[in-house]
C-alpha atoms as a PDB file:
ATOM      1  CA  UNK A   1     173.965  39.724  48.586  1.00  0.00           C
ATOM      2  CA  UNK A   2     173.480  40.734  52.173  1.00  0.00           C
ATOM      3  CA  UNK A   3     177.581  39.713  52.752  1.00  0.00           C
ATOM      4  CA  UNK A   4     178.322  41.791  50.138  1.00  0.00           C
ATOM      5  CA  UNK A   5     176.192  44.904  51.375  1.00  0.00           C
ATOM      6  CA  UNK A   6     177.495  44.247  54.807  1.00  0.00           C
ATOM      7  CA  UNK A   7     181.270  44.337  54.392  1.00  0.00           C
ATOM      8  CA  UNK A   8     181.710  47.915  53.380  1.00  0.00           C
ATOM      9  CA  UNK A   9     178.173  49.928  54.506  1.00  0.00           C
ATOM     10  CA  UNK A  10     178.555  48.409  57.950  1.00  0.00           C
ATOM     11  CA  UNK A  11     182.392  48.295  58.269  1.00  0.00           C
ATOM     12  CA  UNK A  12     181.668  52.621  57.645  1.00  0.00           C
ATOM     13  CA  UNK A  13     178.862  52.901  59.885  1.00  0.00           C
ATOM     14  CA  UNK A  14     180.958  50.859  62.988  1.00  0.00           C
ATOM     15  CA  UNK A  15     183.716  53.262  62.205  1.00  0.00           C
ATOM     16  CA  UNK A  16     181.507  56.656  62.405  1.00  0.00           C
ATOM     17  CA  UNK A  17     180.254  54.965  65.054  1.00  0.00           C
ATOM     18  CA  UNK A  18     183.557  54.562  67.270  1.00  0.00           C
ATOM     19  CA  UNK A  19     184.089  58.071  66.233  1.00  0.00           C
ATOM     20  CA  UNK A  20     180.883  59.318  68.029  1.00  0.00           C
ATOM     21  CA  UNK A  21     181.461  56.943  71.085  1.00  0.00           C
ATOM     22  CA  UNK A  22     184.968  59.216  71.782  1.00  0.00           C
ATOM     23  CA  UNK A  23     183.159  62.520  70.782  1.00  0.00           C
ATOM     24  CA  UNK A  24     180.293  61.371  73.413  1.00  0.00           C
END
């Protein structure tokens, strides 16, 4: 269940998240 919730949710997030690291 958690593999499941973790491939999509968390591939988004670490995406948004490289975004912010170039905006910061």
């Amino acid at each position: 269940f958690f593999s499941i919730f973790s491939l999509v949710p968390l591939n988004f997030l670490i995406l948004k998240f490289d975004s912010f690291s170039i905006y910061l």
